[in-house]
Every structure is written in C-alpha cells, then in structure tokens.
Protein backbone atom coordinates (compact mmCIF):
# COMPACT_ATOMS: atom_id res chain seq x y z
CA UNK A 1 240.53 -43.98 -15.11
CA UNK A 2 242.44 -47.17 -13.70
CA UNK A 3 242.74 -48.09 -10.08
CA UNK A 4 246.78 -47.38 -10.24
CA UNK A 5 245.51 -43.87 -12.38
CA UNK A 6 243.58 -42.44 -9.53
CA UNK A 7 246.10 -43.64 -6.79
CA UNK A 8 248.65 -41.66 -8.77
CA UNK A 9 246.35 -38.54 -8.89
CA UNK A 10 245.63 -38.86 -5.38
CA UNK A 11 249.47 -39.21 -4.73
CA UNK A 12 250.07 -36.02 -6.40
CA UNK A 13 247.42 -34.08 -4.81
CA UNK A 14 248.94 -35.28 -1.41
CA UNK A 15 252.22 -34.21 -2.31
CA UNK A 16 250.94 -31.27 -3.58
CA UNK A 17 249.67 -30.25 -0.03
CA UNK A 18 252.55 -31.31 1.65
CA UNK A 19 254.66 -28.87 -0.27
CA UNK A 20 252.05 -26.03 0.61
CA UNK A 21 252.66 -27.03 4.36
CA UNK A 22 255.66 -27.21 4.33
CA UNK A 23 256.25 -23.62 2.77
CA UNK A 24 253.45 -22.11 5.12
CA UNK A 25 255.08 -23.40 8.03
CA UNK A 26 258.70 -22.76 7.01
CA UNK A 27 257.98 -19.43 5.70
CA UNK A 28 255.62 -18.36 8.81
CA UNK A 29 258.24 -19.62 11.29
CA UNK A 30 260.90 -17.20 9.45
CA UNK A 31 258.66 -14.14 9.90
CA UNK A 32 257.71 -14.95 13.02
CA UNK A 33 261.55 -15.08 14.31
CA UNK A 34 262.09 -12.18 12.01
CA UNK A 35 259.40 -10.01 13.76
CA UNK A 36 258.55 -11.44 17.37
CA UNK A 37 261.87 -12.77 18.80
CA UNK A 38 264.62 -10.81 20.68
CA UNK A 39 267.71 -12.35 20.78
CA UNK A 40 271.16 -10.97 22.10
CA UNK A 41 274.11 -9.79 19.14
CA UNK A 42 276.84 -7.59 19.91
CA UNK A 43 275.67 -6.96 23.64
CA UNK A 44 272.13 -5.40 22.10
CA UNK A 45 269.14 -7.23 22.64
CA UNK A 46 266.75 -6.59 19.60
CA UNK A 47 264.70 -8.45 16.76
CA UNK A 48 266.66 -9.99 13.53
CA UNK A 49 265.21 -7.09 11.11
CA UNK A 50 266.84 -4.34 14.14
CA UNK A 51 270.00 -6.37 14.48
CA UNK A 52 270.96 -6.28 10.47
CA UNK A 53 269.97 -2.26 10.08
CA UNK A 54 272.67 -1.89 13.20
CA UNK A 55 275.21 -4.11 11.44
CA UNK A 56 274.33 -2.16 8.06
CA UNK A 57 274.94 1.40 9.89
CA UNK A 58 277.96 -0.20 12.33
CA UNK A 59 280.18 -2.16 9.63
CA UNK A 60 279.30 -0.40 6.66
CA UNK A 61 278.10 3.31 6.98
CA UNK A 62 279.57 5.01 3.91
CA UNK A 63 277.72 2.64 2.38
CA UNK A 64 274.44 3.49 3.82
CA UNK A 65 275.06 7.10 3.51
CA UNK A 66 275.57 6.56 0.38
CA UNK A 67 272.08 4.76 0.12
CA UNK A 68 270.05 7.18 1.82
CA UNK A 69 271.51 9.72 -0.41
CA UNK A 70 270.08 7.71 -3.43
CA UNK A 71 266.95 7.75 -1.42
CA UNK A 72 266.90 11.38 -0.92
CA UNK A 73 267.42 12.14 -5.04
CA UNK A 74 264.58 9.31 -6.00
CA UNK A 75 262.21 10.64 -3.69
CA UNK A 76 262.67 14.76 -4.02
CA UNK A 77 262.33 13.89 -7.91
CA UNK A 78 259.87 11.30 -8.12
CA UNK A 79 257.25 13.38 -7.36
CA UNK A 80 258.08 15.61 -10.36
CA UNK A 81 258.62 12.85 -12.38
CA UNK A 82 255.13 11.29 -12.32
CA UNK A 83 253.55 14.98 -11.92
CA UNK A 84 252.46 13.95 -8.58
CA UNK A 85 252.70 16.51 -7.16
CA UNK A 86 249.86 18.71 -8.98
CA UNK A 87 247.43 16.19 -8.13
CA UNK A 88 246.72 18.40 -4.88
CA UNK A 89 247.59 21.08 -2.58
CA UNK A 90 248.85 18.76 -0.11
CA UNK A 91 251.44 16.91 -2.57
CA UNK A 92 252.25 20.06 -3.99
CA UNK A 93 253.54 21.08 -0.35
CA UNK A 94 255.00 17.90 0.47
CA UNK A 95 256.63 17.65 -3.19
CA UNK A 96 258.36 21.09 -2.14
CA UNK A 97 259.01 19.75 1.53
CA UNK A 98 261.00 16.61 -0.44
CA UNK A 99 263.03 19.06 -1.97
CA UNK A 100 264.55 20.99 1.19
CA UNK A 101 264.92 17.54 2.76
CA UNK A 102 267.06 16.69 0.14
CA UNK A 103 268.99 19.79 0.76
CA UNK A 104 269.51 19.03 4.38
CA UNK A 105 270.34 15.63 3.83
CA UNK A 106 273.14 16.19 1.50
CA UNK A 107 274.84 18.76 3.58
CA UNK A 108 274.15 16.91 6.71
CA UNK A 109 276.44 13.47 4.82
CA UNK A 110 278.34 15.60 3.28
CA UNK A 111 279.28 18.06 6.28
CA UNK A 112 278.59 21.50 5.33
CA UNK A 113 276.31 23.90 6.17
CA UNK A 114 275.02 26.45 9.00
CA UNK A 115 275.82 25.58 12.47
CA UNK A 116 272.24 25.18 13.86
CA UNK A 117 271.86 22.58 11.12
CA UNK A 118 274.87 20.41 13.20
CA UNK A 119 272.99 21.25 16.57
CA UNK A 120 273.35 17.55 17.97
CA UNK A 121 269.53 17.67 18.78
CA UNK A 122 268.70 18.47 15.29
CA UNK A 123 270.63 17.52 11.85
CA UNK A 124 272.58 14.45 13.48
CA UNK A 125 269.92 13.40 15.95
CA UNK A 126 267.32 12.59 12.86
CA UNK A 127 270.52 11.58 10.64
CA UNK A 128 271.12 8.77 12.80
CA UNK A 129 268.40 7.86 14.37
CA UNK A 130 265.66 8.75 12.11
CA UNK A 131 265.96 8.37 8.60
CA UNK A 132 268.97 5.69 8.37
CA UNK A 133 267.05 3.18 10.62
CA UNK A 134 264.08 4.11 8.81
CA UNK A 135 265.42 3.95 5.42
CA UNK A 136 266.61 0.52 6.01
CA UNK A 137 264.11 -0.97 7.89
CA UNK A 138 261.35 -0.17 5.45
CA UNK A 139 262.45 -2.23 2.33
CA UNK A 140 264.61 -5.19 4.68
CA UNK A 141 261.11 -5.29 6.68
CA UNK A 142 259.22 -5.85 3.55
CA UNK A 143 260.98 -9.01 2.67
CA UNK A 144 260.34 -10.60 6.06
CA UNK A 145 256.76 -8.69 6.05
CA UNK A 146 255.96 -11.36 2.84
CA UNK A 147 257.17 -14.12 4.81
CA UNK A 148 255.44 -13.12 8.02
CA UNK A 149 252.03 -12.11 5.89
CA UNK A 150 251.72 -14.03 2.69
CA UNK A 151 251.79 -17.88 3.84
CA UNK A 152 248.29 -18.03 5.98
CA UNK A 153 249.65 -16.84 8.93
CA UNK A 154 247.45 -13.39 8.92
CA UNK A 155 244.38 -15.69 8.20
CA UNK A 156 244.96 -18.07 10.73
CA UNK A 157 245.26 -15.75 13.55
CA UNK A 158 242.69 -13.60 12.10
CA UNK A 159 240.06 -16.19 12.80
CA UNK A 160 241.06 -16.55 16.35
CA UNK A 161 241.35 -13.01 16.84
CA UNK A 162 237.76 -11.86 15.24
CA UNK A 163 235.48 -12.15 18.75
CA UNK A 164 238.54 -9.60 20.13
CA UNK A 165 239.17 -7.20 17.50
CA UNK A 166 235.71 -6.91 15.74
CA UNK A 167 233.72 -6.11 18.74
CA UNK A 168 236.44 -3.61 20.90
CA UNK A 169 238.81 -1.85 17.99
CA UNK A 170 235.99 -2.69 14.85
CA UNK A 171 238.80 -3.97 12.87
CA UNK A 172 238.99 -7.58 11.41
CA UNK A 173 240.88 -10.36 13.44
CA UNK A 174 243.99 -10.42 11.16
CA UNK A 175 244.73 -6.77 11.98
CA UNK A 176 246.20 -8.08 15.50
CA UNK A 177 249.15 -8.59 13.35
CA UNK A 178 249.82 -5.31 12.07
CA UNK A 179 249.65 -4.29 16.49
CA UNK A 180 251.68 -6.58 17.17
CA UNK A 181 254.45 -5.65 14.27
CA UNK A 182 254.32 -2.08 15.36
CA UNK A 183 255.19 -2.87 18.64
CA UNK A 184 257.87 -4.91 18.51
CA UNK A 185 259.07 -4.28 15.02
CA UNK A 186 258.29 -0.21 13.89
CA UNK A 187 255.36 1.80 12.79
CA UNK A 188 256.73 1.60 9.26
CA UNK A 189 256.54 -2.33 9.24
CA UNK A 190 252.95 -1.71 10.59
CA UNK A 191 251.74 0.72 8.19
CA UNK A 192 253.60 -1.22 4.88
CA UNK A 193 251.35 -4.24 6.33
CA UNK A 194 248.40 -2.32 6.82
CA UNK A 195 248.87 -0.27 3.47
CA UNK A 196 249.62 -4.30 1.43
CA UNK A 197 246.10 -5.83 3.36
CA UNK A 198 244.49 -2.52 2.54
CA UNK A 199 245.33 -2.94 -1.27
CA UNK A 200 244.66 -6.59 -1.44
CA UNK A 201 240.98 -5.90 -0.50
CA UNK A 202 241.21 -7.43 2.91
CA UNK A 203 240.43 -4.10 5.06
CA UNK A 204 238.09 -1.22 4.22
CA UNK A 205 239.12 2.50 3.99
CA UNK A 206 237.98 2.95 7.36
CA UNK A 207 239.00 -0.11 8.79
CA UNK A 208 243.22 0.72 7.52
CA UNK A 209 242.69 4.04 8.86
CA UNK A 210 241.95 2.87 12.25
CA UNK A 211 244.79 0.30 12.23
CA UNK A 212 247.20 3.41 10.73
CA UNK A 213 246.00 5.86 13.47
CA UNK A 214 245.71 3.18 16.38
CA UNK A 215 248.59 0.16 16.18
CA UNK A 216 251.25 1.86 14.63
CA UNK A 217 253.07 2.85 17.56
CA UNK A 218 256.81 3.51 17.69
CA UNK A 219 258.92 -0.09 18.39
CA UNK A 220 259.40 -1.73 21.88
CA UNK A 221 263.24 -0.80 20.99
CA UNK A 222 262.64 3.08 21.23
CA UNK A 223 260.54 2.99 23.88
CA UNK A 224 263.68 1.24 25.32
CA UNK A 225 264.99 4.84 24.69
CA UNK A 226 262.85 7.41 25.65
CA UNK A 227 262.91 5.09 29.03
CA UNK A 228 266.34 5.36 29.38
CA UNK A 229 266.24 9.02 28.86
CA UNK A 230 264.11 9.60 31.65
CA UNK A 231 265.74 6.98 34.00
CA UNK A 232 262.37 5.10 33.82
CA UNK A 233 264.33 1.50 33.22
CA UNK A 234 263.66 0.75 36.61
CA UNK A 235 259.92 0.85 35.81
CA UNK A 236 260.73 -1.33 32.86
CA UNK A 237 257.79 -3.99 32.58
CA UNK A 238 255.32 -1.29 34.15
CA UNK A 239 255.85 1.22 31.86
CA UNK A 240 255.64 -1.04 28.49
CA UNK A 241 252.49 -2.19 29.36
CA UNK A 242 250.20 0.47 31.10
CA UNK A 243 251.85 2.00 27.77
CA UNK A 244 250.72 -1.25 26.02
CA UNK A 245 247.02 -1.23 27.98
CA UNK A 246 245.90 2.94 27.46
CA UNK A 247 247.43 2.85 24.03
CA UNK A 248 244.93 0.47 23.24
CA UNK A 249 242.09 1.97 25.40
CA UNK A 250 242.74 5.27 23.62
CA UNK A 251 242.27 3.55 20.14
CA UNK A 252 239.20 1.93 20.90
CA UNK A 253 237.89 4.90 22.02
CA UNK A 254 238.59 7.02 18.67
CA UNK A 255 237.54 4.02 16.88
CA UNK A 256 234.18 5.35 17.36
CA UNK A 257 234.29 8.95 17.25
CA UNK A 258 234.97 11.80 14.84
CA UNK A 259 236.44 11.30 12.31
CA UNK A 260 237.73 8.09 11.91
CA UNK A 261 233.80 7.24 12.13
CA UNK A 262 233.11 8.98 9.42
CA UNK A 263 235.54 7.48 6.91
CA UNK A 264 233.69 5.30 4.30
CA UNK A 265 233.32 1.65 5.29
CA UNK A 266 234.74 0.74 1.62
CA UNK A 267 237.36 -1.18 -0.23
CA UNK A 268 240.42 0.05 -2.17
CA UNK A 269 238.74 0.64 -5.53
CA UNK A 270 240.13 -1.72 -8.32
CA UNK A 271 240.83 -4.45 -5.15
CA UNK A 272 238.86 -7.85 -4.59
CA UNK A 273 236.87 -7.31 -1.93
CA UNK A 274 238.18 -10.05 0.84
CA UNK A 275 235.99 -9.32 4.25
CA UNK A 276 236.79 -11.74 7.24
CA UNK A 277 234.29 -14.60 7.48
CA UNK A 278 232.48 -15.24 10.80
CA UNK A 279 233.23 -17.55 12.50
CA UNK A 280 230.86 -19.31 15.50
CA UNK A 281 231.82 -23.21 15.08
CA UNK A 282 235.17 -25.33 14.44
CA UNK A 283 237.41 -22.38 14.66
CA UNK A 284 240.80 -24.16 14.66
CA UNK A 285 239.31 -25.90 11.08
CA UNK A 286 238.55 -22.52 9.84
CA UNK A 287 241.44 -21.39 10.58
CA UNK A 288 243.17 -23.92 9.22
CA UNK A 289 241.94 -23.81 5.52
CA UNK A 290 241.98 -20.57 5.59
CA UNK A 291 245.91 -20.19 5.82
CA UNK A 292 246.28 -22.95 3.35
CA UNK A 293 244.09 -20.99 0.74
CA UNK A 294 245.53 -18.00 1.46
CA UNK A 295 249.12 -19.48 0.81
CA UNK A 296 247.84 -21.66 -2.55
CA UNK A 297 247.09 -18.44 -4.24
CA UNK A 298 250.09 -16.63 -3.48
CA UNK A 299 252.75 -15.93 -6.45
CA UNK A 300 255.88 -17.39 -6.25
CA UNK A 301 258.16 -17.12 -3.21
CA UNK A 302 260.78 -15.24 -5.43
CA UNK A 303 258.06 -13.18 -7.02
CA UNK A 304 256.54 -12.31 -3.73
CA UNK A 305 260.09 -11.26 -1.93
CA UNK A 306 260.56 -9.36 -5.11
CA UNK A 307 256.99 -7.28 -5.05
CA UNK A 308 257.53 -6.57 -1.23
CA UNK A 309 261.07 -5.80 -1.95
CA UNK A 310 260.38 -3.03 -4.53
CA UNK A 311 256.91 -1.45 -2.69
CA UNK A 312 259.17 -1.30 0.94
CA UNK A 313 261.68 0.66 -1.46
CA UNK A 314 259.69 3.17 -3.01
CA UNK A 315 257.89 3.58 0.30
CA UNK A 316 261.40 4.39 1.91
CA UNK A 317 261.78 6.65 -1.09
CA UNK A 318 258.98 8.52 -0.44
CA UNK A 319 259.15 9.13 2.79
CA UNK A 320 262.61 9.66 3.70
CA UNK A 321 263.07 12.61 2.30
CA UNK A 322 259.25 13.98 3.83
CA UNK A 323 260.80 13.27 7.52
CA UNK A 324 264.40 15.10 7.03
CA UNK A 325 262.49 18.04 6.17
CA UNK A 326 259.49 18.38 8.30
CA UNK A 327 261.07 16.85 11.02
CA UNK A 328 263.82 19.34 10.62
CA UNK A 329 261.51 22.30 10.88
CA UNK A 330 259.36 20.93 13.82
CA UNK A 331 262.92 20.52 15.78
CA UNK A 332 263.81 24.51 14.79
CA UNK A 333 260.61 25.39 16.03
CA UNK A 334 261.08 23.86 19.31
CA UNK A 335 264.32 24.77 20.18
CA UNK A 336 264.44 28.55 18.55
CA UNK A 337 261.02 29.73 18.50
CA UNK A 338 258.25 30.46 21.32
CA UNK A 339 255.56 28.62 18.91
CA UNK A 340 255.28 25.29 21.40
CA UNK A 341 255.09 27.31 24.60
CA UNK A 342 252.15 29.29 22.60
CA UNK A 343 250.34 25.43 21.78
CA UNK A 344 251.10 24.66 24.98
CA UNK A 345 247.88 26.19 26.60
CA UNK A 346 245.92 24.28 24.16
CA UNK A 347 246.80 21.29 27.14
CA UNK A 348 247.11 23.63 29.75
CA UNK A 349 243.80 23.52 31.13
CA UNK A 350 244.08 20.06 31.22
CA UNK A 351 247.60 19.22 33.27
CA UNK A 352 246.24 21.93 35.88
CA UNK A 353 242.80 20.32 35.94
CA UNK A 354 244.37 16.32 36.78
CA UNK A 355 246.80 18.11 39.26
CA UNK A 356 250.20 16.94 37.31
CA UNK A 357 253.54 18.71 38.55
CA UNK A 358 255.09 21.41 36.41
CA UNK A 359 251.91 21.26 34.55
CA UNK A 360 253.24 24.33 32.35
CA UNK A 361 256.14 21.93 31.22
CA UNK A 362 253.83 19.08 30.62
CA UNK A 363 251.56 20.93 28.22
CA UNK A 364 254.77 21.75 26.27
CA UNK A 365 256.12 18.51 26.28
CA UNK A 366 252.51 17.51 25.05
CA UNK A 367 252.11 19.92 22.30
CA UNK A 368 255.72 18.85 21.11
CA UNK A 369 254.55 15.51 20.20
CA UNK A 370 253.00 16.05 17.14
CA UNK A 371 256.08 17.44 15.85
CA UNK A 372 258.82 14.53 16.67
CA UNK A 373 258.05 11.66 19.45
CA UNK A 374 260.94 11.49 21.13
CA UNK A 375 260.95 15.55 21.84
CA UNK A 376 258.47 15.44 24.92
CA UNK A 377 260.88 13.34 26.31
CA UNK A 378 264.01 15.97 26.09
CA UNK A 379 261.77 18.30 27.96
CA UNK A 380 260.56 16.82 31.22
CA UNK A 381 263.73 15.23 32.37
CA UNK A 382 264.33 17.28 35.33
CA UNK A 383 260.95 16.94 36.27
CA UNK A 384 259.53 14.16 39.33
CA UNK A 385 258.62 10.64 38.20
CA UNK A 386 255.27 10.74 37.87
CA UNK A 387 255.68 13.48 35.29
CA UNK A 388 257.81 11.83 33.88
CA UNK A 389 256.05 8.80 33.09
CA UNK A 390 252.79 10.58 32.26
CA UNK A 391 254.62 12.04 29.13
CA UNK A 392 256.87 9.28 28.24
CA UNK A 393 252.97 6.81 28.02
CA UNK A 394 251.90 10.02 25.95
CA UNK A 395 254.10 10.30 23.85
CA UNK A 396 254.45 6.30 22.82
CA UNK A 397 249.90 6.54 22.88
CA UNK A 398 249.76 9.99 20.89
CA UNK A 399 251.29 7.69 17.56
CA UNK A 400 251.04 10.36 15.44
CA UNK A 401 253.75 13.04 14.51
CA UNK A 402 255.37 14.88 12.00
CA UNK A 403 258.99 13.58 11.62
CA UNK A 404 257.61 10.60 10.65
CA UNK A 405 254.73 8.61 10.72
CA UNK A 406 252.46 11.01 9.12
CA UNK A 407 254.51 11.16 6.34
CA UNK A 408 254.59 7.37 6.25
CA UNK A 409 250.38 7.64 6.10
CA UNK A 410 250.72 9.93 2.89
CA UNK A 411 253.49 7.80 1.46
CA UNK A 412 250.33 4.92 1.37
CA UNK A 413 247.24 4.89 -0.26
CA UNK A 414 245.51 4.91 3.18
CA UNK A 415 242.43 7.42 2.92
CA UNK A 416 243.97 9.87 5.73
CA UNK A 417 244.41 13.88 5.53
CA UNK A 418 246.61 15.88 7.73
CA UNK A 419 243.38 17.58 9.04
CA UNK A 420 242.43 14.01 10.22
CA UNK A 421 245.99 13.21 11.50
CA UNK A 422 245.37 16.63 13.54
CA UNK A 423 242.24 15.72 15.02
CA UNK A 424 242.95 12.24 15.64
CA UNK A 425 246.79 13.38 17.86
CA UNK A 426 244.85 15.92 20.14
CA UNK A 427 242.20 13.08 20.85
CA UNK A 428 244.68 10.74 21.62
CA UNK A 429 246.56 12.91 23.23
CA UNK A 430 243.74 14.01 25.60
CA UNK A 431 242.23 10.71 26.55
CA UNK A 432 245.86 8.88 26.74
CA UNK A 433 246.44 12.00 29.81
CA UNK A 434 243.01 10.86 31.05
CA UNK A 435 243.40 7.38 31.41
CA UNK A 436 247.60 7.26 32.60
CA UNK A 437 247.59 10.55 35.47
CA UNK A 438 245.44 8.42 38.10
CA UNK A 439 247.16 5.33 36.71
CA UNK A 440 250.86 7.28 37.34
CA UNK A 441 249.83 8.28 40.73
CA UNK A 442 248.87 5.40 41.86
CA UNK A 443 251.67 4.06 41.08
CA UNK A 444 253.69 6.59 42.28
C-alpha cells in the first residue's frame, strides 16, 4: 500500500469516527432534553415527551379517542389471536380482564352506560388521566427512549455509576438511567427501558426485576398532583425528595430480601449475555469507548426509531386495555364495597404502633394503594399534615399497583408474578411507613 493509500484509509477511518460522534452526541443531547428538561408551554411546566401527549389530548382529542379505541380492540384481541392467553392461568385471567376493559372503554368514549360507570372518580378519572396519557406516552416515549438509550449514553454513565449502584441497589451502573426516567419521565418509560436492556442481554432476570419493582415510580409530574391534592405544594422541594431519599432506601432494602433474592441471577434466554465490566482505573476512558462501541453496533437511526416505535406500541396495546379494567374494579371496590376497610387492619397494627393520627384512615389509605396510586390520596385529605404527607411519600414509594404498573410488568418479559408484585407492595409499603413517620414528624 502507497504512502497517499494509507493516508486515505486513515482519512476515512477518521471520518468514520467523526460521524459516530457526532450522532452519539446529537442523538444523546435529544434524549436527554426529551427526558430530563422541564421547560414552560402553555403555562405548564413539564418535559417535551409530557408537553406533546397534552397537545395530542388538548388540540386533537377525537383523534386520540379514536386511537385509544384502536388500542382497546388490538389489545382485547391480540391475546386470542396468538393463543396467548392459554399459555397460563394468569393470561387466561388477564386475556378475560382485556375484554371487559374494552367494554368500559367503548362506552366510556362513546357515552353510554350505567351511571356509576360516569362516577367522576371512576370511568372519567382513569379515561383522562390514566389510559390516554398512558397510551400516548408509551409508543412517543419509545422513540426518544432510542435516542436517549441506543447512542452510548447508558454505557457511559453506567461506568460512572457502577461503585453506586452495584454495591447499594445490586444493579449494574447503567440502570441509574431507567431511575432517573421514571422519575421525571413515567414508570412506563422506565419499565420499556428496563424491559429493551433486559432483552438485549445487558441485565439479568433478577437484576430487571429489581429495577421494575424499585425505580419505576410514578413521574415528578403526578407527584405534582397528588401534592396539590393534599395542599402539600408548600412542602414542594421537601416532599420530592424525602420521597426521592426512602423510595430509594426502601428498594435497597428489598433488593436483598424475599423474593426478589430469590429470582435467578440469569439472562433473557436467546439474548447475548452483556454484563457491566469493572471498572478500577481510567474511568472517563472506559467510559468513553464504551459509548462509542455501543453506538457503532447499533442499526440504523431509522431502523432503530422504527423497532422502538413498534415495541412502545404493542406495549401500549397490551396494557391499556389491562388498566381500564382492573383499575376499574379496584376503584368499585373502594368506593362501594367495605373490602379496603377489611385490608385495612392488615396496616393497622402498624399506624397505631408509630403513633400516626387517624391511624384507622391511614391503614385504608395504605391498603388502597395497591389498587390505584393516586386513591390514598382522595382519602386522607381532611386529615393533619403530617398524615398527610406520610401517605402521599407512601403512596409515590409503594410503586406498585393495579391500575397500572403491574399490568405494565406482565405486558414485558420481566420474570415477575402477581404473587411477587404482592409481596414486594406490602414490603414496601411497610418499610416506606418506617422510614417517613419519624422523618414527617420531625418535620412537622
């Protein structure tokens, strides 16, 4: 090979790299922004992925009715379609569960049906702001998800991340990401992350089932909410992060216990087994080839918007129609039957034993949880602050309920079973009332 030969192989390998640079960076930067920054449109304060699912609902709402209703008929069908859902007892429930969501959901757009159905607190209140939002956050988060996941970004921080994560949450480095999405994007952003990594080899079974039952808390934005509902605004910046701190606490702590100890330390069979390297020395180098590798064996930026696109969609398929129905019948419950004052003791002894007011109230509000998170808050407030604040950390800590993220869990490939999902809520829920009581008064 000639001098000016290898000078022109050298000059292509150069700009070869640039280009990969250049789309890391670019394409990092854009999920990032997507993801991470709030930024004021139409007098709301929000992320970019928030802002266009408000203008979606806002500007164009027979449109996404008319979208969720596709939804609703894919997912009560699909089930069926692939025989899904004689694969096991638990699909064969949720398969039926699909089914009388769809029900609700079409006479819920279309405006007929019995009156308890229109109950603001029930049909319209998980119309709006349940499945819609969710429906169209799922798939639009996806294609910022590649962005934010895909172009060395999750490798890069990973590496910083591994003397944190590893030792306290015994999750690999790069799973910061999928806490941070969660908290200020959704739990479904979090749990289509965790459920991609998961596939791609990159976290074991028990790893993604930590990450599932430990980051995916609701967003930032509806903690916003149940603040607001409880005229805890004031108490802004405390309450995000003692939420923020005993959230994480409380999944460090189940981390290591039954049974998300017991789940097997394996990969997703048919994946490429990817574990995290250690890293002692040169860090920042590490890091640095790391996210270039990671973003030279990518597909195609089209290709990969398009295979994020279409999982995000059937995820939203699948699960939509699970949280109209089951979220449906944990609201009945509540408000018409005696069933949560019953569950209620369950907590009892506990609220009585840490000396919280209306400690009777609490343990509802507690036991309501697992059903729909935003419940507990609808409960307690007439009740003093500190109660107040005790169930509104809860409730954001406790992750897990009914309406919708354990649905989500079974939507993925995530080794999880309600049973599990059970265990895991009353844990949390115990030890998150541990840690925040002396915390609340204290502070109050």
């Amino acid at each position: 090979m000639t001098k000016y030969q290898e000078e022109h192989e050298l000059s292509k390998i150069g700009q070869f790299e640039m280009s990969i640079l250049i789309k890391m960076v670019i394409c990092s930067l854009i999920g990032i922004f997507s993801f991470f920054i709030t930024f004021e449109w139409n007098g709301k304060t929000s992320i970019l992925i928030d802002h266009v699912v408000s203008a979606l609902t806002t500007f164009a709402p027979a449109l996404v009715n008319g979208y969720v209703l596709i939804l609703l008929v894919l997912g009560a069908f699909y089930p069926f379609v692939t025989k899904k859902w004689k694969t096991s007892k638990v699909n064969m429930v949720l398969s039926i569960f699909k089914l009388g969501g769809l029900v609700a959901g079409v006479m819920l757009i279309f405006g007929f049906g019995p009156a308890w159905l229109f109950n603001p607190d029930i049909g319209p209140f998980l119309l709006e702001k349940l499945i819609k939002p969710v429906g169209l956050v799922i798939p639009i988060g996806s294609v910022f998800l590649a962005l934010l996941v895909c172009y060395g970004l999750l490798e890069f921080i990973g590496v910083f991340m591994q003397p944190v994560m590893k030792p306290i949450f015994k999750t690999p480095g790069r799973s910061a990401v999928d806490a941070v999405a969660s908290f200020v994007g959704s739990y479904s952003v979090g749990l289509i992350l965790t459920n991609r990594v998961y596939k791609e080899g990159k976290y074991t079974a028990r790893e993604s089932a930590i990450i599932a039952t430990g980051f995916s808390t609701v967003s930032a934005t509806f903690m916003v909410v149940v603040a607001k509902t409880l005229d805890l605004m004031e108490y802004w910046n405390l309450f995000f992060w003692v939420t923020l701190v005993v959230t994480f606490i409380v999944t460090a702590i189940t981390a290591r216990i039954y049974p998300l100890n017991k789940i097997k330390d394996e990969y997703y069979e048919g994946s490429t087994p990817q574990p995290e390297k250690v890293v002692k020395n040169d860090r920042l180098k590490v890091a640095w080839t790391e996210a270039v590798e990671a973003t030279k064996t990518n597909p195609s930026l089209p290709r990969n918007l398009y295979i994020h696109l279409k999982d995000g969609f059937i995820m939203a398929m699948g699960v939509i129609p699970s949280i109209l129905s089951i979220g449906l019948l944990g609201m009945v419950l509540a408000i018409y039957t005696p069933l949560f004052d019953w569950l209620a003791y369950i907590f009892a002894p506990f609220t009585y034993l840490l000396q919280i007011p209306d400690p009777m109230l609490t343990a509802k509000a507690l036991s309501l949880s697992i059903a729909e998170m935003f419940l507990p808050a609808m409960i307690v407030t007439e009740s003093v602050l500190v109660t107040k604040f005790i169930v509104a950390v809860v409730s954001i800590s406790a992750i897990l309920f009914f309406s919708a993220v354990i649905p989500v869990i079974l939507s993925t490939d995530i080794p999880l079973s309600i049973r599990q999902m059970i265990i895991i809520w009353f844990e949390r829920v115990v030890l998150t009332l541990i840690f925040v009581t002396p915390i609340a008064f204290i502070l109050f």
